[in-house]
C-alpha atoms as a PDB file:
ATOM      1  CA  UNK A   1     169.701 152.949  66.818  1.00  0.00           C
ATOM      2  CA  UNK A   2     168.227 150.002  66.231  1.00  0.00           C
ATOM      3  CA  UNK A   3     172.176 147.923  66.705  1.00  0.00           C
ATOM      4  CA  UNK A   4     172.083 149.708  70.018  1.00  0.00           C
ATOM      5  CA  UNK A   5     168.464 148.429  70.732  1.00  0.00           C
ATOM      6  CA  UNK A   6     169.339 144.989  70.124  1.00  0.00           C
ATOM      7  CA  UNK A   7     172.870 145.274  71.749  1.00  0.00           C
ATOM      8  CA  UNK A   8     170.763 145.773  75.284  1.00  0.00           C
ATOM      9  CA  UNK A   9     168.187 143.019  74.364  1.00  0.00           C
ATOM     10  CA  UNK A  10     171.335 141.037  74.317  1.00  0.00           C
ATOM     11  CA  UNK A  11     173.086 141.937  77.465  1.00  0.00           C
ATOM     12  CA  UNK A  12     169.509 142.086  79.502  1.00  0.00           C
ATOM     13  CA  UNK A  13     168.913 138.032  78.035  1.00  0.00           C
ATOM     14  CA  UNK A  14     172.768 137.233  79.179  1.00  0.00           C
ATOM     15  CA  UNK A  15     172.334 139.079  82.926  1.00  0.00           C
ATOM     16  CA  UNK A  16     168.924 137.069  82.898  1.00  0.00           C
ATOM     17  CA  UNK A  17     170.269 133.578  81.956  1.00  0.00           C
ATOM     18  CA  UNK A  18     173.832 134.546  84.158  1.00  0.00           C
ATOM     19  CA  UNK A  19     170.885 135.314  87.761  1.00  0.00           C
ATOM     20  CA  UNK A  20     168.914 131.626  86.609  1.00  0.00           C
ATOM     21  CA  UNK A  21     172.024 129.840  87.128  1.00  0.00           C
ATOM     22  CA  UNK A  22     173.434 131.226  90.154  1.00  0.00           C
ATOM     23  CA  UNK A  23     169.384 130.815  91.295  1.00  0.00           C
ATOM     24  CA  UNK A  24     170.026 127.279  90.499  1.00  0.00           C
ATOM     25  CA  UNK A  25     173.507 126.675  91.858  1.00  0.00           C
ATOM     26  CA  UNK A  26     172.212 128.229  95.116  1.00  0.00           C
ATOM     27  CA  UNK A  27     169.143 125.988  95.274  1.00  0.00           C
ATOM     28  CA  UNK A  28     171.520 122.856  94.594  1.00  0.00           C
ATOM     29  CA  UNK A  29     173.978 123.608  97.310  1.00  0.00           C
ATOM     30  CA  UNK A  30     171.094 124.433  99.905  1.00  0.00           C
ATOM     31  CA  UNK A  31     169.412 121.275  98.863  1.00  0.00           C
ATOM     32  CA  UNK A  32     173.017 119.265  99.212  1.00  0.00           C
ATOM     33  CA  UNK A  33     173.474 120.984 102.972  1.00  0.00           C
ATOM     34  CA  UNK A  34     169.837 119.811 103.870  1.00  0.00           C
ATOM     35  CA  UNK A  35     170.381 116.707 102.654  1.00  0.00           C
ATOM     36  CA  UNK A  36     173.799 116.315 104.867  1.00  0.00           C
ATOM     37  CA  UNK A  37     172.131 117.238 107.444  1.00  0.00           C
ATOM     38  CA  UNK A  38     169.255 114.729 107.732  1.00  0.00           C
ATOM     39  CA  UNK A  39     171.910 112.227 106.625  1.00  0.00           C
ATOM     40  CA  UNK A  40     173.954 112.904 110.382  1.00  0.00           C
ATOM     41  CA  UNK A  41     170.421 113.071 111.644  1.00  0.00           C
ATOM     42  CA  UNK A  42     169.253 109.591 110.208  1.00  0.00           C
ATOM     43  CA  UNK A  43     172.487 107.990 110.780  1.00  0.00           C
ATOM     44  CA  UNK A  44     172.159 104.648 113.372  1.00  0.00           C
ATOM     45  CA  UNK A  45     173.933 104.686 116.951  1.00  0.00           C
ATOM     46  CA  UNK A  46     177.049 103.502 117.137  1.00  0.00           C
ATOM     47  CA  UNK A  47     177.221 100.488 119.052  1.00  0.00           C
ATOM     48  CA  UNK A  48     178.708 101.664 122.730  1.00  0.00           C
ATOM     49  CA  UNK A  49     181.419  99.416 124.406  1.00  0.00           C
ATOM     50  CA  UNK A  50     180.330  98.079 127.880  1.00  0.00           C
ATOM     51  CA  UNK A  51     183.289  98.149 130.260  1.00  0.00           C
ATOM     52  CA  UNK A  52     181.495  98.282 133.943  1.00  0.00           C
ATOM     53  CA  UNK A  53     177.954  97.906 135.280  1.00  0.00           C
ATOM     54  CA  UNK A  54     175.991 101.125 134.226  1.00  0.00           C
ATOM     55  CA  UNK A  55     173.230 102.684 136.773  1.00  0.00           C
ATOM     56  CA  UNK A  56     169.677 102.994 135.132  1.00  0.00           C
ATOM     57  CA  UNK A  57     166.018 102.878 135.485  1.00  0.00           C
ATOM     58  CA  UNK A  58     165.573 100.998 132.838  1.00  0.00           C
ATOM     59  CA  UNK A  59     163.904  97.121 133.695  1.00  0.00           C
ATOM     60  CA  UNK A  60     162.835  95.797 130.424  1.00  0.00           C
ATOM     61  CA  UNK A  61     164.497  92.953 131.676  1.00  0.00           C
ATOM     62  CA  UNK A  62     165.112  91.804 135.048  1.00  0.00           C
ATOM     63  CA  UNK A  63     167.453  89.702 136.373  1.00  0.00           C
ATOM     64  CA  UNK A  64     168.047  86.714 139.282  1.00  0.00           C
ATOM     65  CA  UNK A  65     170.408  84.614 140.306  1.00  0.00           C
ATOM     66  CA  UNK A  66     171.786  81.757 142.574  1.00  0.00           C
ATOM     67  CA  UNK A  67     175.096  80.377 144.067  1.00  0.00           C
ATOM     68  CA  UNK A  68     176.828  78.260 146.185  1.00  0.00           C
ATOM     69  CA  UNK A  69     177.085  80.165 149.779  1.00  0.00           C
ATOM     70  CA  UNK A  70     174.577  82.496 148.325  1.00  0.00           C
ATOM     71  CA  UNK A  71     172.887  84.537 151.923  1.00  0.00           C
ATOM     72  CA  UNK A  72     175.252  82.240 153.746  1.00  0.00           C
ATOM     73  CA  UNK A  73     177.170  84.128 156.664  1.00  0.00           C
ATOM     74  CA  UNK A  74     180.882  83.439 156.605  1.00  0.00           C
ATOM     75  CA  UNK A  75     181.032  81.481 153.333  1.00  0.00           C
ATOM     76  CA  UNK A  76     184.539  81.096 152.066  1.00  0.00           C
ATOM     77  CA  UNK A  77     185.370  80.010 148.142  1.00  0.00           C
ATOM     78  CA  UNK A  78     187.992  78.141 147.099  1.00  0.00           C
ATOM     79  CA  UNK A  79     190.404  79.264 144.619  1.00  0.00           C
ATOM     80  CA  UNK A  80     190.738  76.447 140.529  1.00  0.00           C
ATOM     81  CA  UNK A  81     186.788  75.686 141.753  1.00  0.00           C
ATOM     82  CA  UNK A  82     184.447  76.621 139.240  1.00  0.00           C
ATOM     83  CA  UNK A  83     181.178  77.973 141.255  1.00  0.00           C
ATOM     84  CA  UNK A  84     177.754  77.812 138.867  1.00  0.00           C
ATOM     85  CA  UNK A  85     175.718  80.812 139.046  1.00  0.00           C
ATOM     86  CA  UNK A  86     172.536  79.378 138.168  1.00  0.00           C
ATOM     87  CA  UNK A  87     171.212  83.444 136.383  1.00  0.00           C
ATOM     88  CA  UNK A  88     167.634  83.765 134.998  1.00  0.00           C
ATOM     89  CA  UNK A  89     166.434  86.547 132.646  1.00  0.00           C
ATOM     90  CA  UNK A  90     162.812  87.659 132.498  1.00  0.00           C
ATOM     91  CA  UNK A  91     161.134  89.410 130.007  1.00  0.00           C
ATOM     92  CA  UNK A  92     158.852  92.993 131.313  1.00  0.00           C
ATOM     93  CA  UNK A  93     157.551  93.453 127.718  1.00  0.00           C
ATOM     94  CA  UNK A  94     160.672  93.365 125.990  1.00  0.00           C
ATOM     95  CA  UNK A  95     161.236  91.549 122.905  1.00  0.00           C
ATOM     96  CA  UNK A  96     164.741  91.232 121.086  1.00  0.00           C
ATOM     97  CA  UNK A  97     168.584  89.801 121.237  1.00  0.00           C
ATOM     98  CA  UNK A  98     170.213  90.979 124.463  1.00  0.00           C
ATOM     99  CA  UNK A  99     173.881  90.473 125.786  1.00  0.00           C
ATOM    100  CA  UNK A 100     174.514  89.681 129.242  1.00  0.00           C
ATOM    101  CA  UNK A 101     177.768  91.637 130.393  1.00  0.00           C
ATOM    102  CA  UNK A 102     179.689  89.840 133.183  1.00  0.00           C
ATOM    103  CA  UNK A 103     181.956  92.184 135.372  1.00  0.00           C
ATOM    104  CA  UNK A 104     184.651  90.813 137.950  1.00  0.00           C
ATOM    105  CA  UNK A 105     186.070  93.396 140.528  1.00  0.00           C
ATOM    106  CA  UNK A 106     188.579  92.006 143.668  1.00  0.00           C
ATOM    107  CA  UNK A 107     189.001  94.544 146.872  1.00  0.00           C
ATOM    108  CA  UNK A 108     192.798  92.848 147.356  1.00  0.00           C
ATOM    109  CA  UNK A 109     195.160  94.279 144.960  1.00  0.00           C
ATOM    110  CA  UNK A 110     193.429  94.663 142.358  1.00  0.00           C
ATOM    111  CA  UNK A 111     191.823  92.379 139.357  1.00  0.00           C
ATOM    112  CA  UNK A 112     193.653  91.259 136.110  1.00  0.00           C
ATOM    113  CA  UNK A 113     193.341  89.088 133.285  1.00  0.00           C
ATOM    114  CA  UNK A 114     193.468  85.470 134.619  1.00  0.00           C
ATOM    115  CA  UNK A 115     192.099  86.469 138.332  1.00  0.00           C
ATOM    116  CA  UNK A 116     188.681  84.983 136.835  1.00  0.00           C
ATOM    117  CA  UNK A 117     187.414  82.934 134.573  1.00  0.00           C
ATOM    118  CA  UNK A 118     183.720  82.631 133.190  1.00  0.00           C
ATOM    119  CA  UNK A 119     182.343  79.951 130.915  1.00  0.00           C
ATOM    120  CA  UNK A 120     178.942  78.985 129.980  1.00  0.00           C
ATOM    121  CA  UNK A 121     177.950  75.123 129.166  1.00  0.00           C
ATOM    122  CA  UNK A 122     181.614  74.450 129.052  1.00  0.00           C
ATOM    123  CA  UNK A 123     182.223  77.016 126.652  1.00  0.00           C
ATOM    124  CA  UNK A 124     184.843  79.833 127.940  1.00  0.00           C
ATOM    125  CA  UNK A 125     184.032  83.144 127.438  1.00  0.00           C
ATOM    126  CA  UNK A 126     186.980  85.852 126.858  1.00  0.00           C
ATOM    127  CA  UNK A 127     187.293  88.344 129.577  1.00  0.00           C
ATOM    128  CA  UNK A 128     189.004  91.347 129.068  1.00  0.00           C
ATOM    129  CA  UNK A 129     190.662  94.236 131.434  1.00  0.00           C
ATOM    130  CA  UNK A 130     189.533  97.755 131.064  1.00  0.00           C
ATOM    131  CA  UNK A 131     190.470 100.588 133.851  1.00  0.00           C
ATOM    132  CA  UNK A 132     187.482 102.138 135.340  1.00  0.00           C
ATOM    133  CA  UNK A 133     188.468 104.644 138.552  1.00  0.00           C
ATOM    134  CA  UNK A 134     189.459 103.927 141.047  1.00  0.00           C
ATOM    135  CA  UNK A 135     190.067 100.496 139.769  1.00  0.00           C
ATOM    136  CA  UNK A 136     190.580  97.898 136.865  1.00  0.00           C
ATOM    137  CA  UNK A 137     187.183  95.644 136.294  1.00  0.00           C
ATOM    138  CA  UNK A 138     187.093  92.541 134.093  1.00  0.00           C
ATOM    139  CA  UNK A 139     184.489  91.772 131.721  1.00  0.00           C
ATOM    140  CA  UNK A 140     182.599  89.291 129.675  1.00  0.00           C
ATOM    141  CA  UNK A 141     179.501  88.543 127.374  1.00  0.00           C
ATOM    142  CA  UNK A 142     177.654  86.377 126.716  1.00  0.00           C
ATOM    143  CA  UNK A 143     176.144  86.976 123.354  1.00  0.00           C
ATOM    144  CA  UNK A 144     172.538  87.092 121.816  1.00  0.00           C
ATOM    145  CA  UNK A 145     170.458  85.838 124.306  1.00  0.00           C
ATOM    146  CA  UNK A 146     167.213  86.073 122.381  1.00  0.00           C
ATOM    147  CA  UNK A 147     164.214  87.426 124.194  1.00  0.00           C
ATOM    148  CA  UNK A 148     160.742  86.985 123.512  1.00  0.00           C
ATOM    149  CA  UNK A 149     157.992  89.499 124.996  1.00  0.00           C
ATOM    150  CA  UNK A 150     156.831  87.799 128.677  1.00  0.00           C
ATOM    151  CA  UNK A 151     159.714  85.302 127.937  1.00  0.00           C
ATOM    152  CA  UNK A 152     162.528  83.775 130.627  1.00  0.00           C
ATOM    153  CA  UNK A 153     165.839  82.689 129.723  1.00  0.00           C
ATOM    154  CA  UNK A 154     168.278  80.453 131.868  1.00  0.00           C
ATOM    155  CA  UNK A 155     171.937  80.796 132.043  1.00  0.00           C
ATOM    156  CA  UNK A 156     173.994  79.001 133.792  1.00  0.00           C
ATOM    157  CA  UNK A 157     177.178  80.912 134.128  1.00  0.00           C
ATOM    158  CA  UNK A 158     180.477  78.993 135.714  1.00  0.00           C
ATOM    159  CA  UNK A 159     182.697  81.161 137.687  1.00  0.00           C
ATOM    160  CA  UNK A 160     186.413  79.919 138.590  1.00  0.00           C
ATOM    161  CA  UNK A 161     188.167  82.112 141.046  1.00  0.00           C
ATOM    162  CA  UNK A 162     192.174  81.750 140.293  1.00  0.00           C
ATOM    163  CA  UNK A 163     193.392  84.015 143.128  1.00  0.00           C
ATOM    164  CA  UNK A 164     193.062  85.118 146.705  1.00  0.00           C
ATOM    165  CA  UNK A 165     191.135  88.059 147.693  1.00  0.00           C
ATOM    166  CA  UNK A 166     187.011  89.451 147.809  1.00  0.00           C
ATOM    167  CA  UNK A 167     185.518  89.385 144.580  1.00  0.00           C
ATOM    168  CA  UNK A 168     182.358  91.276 143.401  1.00  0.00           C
ATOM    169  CA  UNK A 169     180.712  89.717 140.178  1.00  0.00           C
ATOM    170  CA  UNK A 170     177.483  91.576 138.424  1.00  0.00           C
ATOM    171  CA  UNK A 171     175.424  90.420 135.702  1.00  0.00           C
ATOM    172  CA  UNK A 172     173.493  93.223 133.142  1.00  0.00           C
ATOM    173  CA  UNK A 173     171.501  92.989 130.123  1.00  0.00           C
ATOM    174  CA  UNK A 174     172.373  95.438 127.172  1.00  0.00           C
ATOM    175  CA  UNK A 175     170.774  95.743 124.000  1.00  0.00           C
ATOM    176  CA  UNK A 176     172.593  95.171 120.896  1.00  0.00           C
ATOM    177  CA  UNK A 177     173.884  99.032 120.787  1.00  0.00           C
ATOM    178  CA  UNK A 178     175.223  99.020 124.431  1.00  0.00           C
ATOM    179  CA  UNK A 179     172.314 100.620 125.809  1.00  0.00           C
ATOM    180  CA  UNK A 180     171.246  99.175 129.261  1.00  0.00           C
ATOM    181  CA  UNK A 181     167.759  97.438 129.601  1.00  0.00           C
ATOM    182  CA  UNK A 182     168.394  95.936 133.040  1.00  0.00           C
ATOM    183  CA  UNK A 183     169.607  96.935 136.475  1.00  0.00           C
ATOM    184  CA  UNK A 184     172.860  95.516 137.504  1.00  0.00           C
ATOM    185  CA  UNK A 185     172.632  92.629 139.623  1.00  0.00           C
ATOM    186  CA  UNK A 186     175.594  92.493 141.996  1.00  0.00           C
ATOM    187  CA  UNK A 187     177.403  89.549 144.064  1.00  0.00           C
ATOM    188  CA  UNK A 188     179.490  90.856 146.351  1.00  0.00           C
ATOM    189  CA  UNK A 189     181.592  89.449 149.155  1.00  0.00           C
ATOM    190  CA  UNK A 190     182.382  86.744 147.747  1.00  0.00           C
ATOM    191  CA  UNK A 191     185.477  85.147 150.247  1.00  0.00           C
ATOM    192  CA  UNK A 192     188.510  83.482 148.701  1.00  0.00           C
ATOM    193  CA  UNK A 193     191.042  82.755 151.252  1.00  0.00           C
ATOM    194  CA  UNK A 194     194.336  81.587 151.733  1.00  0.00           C
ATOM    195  CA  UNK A 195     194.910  77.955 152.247  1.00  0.00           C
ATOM    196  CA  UNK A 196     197.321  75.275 151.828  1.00  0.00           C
ATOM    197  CA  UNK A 197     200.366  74.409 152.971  1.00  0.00           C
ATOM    198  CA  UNK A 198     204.274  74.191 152.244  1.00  0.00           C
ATOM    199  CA  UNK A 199     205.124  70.276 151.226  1.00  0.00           C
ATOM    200  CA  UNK A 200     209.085  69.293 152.108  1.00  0.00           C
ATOM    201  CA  UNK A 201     210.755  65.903 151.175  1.00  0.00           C
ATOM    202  CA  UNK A 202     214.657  65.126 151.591  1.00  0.00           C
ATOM    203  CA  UNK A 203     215.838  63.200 148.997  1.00  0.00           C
ATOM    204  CA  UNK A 204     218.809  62.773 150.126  1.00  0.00           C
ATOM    205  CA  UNK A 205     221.617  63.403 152.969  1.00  0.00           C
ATOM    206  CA  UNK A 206     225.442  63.249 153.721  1.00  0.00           C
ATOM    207  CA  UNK A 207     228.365  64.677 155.494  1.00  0.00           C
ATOM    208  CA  UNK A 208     229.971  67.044 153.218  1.00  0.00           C
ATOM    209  CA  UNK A 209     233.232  68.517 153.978  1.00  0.00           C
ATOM    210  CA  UNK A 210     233.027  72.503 153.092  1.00  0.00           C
ATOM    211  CA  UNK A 211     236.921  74.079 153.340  1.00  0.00           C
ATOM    212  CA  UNK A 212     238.340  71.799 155.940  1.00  0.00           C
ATOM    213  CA  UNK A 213     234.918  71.914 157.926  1.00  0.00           C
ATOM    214  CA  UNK A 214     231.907  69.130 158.165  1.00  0.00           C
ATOM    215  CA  UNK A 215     228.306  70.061 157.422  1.00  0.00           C
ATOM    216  CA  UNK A 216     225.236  68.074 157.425  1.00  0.00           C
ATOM    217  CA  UNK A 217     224.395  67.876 153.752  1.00  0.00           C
ATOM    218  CA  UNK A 218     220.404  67.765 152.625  1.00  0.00           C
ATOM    219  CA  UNK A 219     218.863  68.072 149.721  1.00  0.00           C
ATOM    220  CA  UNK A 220     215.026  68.877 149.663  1.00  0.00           C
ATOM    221  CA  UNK A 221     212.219  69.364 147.537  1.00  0.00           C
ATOM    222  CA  UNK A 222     209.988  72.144 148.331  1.00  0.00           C
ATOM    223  CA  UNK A 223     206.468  72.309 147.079  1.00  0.00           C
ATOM    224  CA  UNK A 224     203.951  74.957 146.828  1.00  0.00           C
ATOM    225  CA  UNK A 225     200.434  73.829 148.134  1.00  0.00           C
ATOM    226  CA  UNK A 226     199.048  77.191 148.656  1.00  0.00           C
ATOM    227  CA  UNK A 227     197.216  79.087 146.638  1.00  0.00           C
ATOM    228  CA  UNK A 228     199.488  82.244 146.996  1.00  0.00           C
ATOM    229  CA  UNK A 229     203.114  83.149 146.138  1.00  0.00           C
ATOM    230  CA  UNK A 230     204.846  82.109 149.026  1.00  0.00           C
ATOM    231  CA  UNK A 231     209.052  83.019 149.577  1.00  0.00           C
ATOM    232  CA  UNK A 232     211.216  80.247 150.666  1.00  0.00           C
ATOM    233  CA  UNK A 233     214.309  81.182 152.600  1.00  0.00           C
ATOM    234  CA  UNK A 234     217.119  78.650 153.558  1.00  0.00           C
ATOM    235  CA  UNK A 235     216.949  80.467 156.910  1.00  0.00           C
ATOM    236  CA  UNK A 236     213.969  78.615 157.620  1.00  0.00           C
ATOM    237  CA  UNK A 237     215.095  75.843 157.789  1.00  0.00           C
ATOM    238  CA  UNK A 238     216.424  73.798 161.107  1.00  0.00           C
ATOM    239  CA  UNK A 239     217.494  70.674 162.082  1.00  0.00           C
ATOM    240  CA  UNK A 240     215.855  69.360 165.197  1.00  0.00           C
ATOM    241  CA  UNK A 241     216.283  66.757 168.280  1.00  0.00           C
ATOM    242  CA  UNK A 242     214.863  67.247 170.869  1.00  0.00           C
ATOM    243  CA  UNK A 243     215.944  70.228 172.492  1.00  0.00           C
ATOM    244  CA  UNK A 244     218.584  70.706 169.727  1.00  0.00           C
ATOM    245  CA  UNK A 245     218.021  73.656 166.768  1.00  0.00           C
ATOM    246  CA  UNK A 246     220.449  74.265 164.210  1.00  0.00           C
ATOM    247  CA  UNK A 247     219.583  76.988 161.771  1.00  0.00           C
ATOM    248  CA  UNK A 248     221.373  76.248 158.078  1.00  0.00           C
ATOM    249  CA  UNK A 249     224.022  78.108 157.299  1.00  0.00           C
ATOM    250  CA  UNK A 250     222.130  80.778 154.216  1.00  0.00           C
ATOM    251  CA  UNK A 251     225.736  80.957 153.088  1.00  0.00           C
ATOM    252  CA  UNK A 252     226.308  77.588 152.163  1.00  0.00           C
ATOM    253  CA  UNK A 253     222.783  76.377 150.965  1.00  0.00           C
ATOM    254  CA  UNK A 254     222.006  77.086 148.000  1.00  0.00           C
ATOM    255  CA  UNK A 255     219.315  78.979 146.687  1.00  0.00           C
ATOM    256  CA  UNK A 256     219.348  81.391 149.259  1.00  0.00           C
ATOM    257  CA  UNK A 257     215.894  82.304 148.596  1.00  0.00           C
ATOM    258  CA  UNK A 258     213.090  82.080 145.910  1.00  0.00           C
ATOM    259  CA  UNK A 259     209.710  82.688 145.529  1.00  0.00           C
ATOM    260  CA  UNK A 260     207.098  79.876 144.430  1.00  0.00           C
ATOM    261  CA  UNK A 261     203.883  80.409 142.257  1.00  0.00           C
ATOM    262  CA  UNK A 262     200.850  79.051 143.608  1.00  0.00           C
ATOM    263  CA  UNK A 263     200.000  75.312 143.967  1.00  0.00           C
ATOM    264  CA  UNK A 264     199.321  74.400 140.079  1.00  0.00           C
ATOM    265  CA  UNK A 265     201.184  76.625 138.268  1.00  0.00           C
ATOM    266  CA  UNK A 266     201.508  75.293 134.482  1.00  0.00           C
ATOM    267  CA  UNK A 267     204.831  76.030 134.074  1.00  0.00           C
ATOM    268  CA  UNK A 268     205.729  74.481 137.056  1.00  0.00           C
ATOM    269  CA  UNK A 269     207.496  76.978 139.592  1.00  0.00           C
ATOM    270  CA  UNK A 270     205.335  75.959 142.373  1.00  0.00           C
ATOM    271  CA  UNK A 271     208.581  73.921 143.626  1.00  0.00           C
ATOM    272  CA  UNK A 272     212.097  73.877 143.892  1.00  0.00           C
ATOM    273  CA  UNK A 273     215.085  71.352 144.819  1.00  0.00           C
ATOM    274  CA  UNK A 274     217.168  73.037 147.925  1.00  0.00           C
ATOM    275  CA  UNK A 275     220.540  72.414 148.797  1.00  0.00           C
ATOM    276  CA  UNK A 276     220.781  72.837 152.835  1.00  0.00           C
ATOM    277  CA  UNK A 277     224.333  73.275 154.646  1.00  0.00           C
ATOM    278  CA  UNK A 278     223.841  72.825 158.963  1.00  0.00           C
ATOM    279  CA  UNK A 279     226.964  72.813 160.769  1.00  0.00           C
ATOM    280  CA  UNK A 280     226.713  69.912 162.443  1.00  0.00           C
ATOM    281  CA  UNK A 281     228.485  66.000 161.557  1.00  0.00           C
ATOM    282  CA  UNK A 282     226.991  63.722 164.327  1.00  0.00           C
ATOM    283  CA  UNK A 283     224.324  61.281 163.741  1.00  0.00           C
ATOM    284  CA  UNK A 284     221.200  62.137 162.443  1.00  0.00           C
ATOM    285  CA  UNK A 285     218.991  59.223 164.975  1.00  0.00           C
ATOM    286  CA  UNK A 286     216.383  60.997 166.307  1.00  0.00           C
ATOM    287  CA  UNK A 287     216.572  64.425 164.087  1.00  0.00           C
ATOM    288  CA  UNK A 288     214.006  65.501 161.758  1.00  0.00           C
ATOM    289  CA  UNK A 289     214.016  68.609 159.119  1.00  0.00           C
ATOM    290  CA  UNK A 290     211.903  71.318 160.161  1.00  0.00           C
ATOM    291  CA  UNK A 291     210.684  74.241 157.768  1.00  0.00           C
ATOM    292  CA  UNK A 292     209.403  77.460 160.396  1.00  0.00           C
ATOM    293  CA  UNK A 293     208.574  79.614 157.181  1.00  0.00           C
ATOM    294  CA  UNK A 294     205.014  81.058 156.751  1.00  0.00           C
ATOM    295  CA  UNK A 295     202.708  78.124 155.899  1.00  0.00           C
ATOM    296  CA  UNK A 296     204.640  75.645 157.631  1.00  0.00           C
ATOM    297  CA  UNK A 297     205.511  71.800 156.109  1.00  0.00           C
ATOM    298  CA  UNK A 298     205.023  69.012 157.940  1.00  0.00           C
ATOM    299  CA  UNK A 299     207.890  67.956 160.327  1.00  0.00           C
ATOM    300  CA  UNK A 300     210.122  65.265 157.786  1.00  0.00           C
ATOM    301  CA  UNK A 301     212.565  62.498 159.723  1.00  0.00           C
ATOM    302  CA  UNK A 302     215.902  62.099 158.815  1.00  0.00           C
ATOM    303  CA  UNK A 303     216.395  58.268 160.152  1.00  0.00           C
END
């Protein structure tokens, strides 16, 4: 009786140490869940990527600005001019390091990497291209602008326009996590045109004889002094006296067509050498080359 006895004592001490275990591997794993848990609720915001103005009530900061043709009716920019935009950051009670996002749009076809360029003191700032509907919107920053509560901060932000077209450009603070702490200030309309014109010079001229038949040989030099693409055909080009035209012959010259950069393209396809054909062999007193393509060249003598 008394083996039996202490064969229960026995089993009731292992059930009893077995329940205190599982108690305490219970308590562990609850304690390990609530302590996942406030670690995802303690964890910092994740810094947010600014890719286009954001819309907010938010005015810890507030933000001016002024241009060249700034309220002016009819103002038209000019495109390889760097514009200053003379922006100014004010403090509302806000102390701390703020970036000021730069955003380039363009209602013509579109903006892309090279349509704009931004610098500050000199400095060039990296833009980038990011797709936001119904169009793509460039983007820069300038970085850590520090802000001290009731403080004002001066930036003077150069702007070089590179192509055609009406640009928008808006300036907005961000704190360092993305989060906006000023309205967007927005430029808009701002004009830049087509201009320039289509140089021509001959450097030379001769009659050539082409299978049995004479031509008026000329070779020219075409230049690009527009600030857009601009197609040259051979088939716009004449010779003129007087009340004389002769179209060259698109078959002979030679290229038939080709397409210049704009005026100060680095790797130089703003101009071209042409090789012109006109079926005519008389004298040239009194002619001149004429080029009737868009953004006509001056009129260029032959004598």
């Amino acid at each position: 009786m008394k083996k039996f006895s202490m064969a229960i004592v026995i089993i009731v001490a292992l059930a009893l140490v077995g329940a205190a275990a599982y108690a305490v591997l219970v308590y562990d794993d609850n304690k390990a869940d609530d302590s996942k848990s406030n670690s995802n609720q303690n964890q910092p915001e994740q810094n947010k990527t600014v890719v286009a103005p954001v819309e907010t009530d938010n005015k810890s900061l507030t933000l001016s600005v002024k241009y060249p043709g700034q309220g002016v009716g009819g103002y038209s920019y000019s495109t390889h001019q760097t514009y200053t935009f003379e922006l100014t950051v004010d403090s509302n009670g806000w102390a701390g390091k703020s970036n000021i996002m730069i955003f380039g749009e363009r209602s013509d076809g579109g903006i892309d990497i090279g349509c704009m360029s931004v610098s500050v003191n000199g400095n060039t700032i990296q833009t980038t291209k990011n797709y936001v509907e119904p169009e793509n919107v460039l983007s820069a920053m300038v970085k850590n602008v520090n802000m001290s509560n009731g403080g004002s901060q001066n930036i003077p932000v150069e702007v070089t326009f590179n192509r055609v077209g009406t640009f928008t450009v808006t300036f907005q603070a961000f704190d360092e996590k993305g989060n906006p702490v000023s309205a967007p200030l927005k430029c808009s309309g701002l004009n830049v045109p087509e201009s320039g014109k289509v140089g021509l010079s001959i450097n030379e001229h001769s009659i050539k004889d082409v299978n049995g038949k004479k031509y008026t040989e000329i070779k020219a030099e075409v230049v690009n002094n527009t600030n857009v693409r601009v197609v040259i055909n051979a088939s716009d080009f004449y010779l003129v006296n007087g009340s004389k035209s002769i179209q060259a012959d698109s078959g002979l010259s030679n290229p038939e067509s080709r397409e210049l950069n704009f005026s100060g393209d680095s790797l130089r396809n703003d101009k071209m050498e042409i090789d012109l054909y006109f079926d005519y062999s008389g004298s040239l007193a009194g002619y001149h080359l004429e080029y009737r393509g868009a953004y006509g060249a001056d009129n260029v003598p032959l004598n």
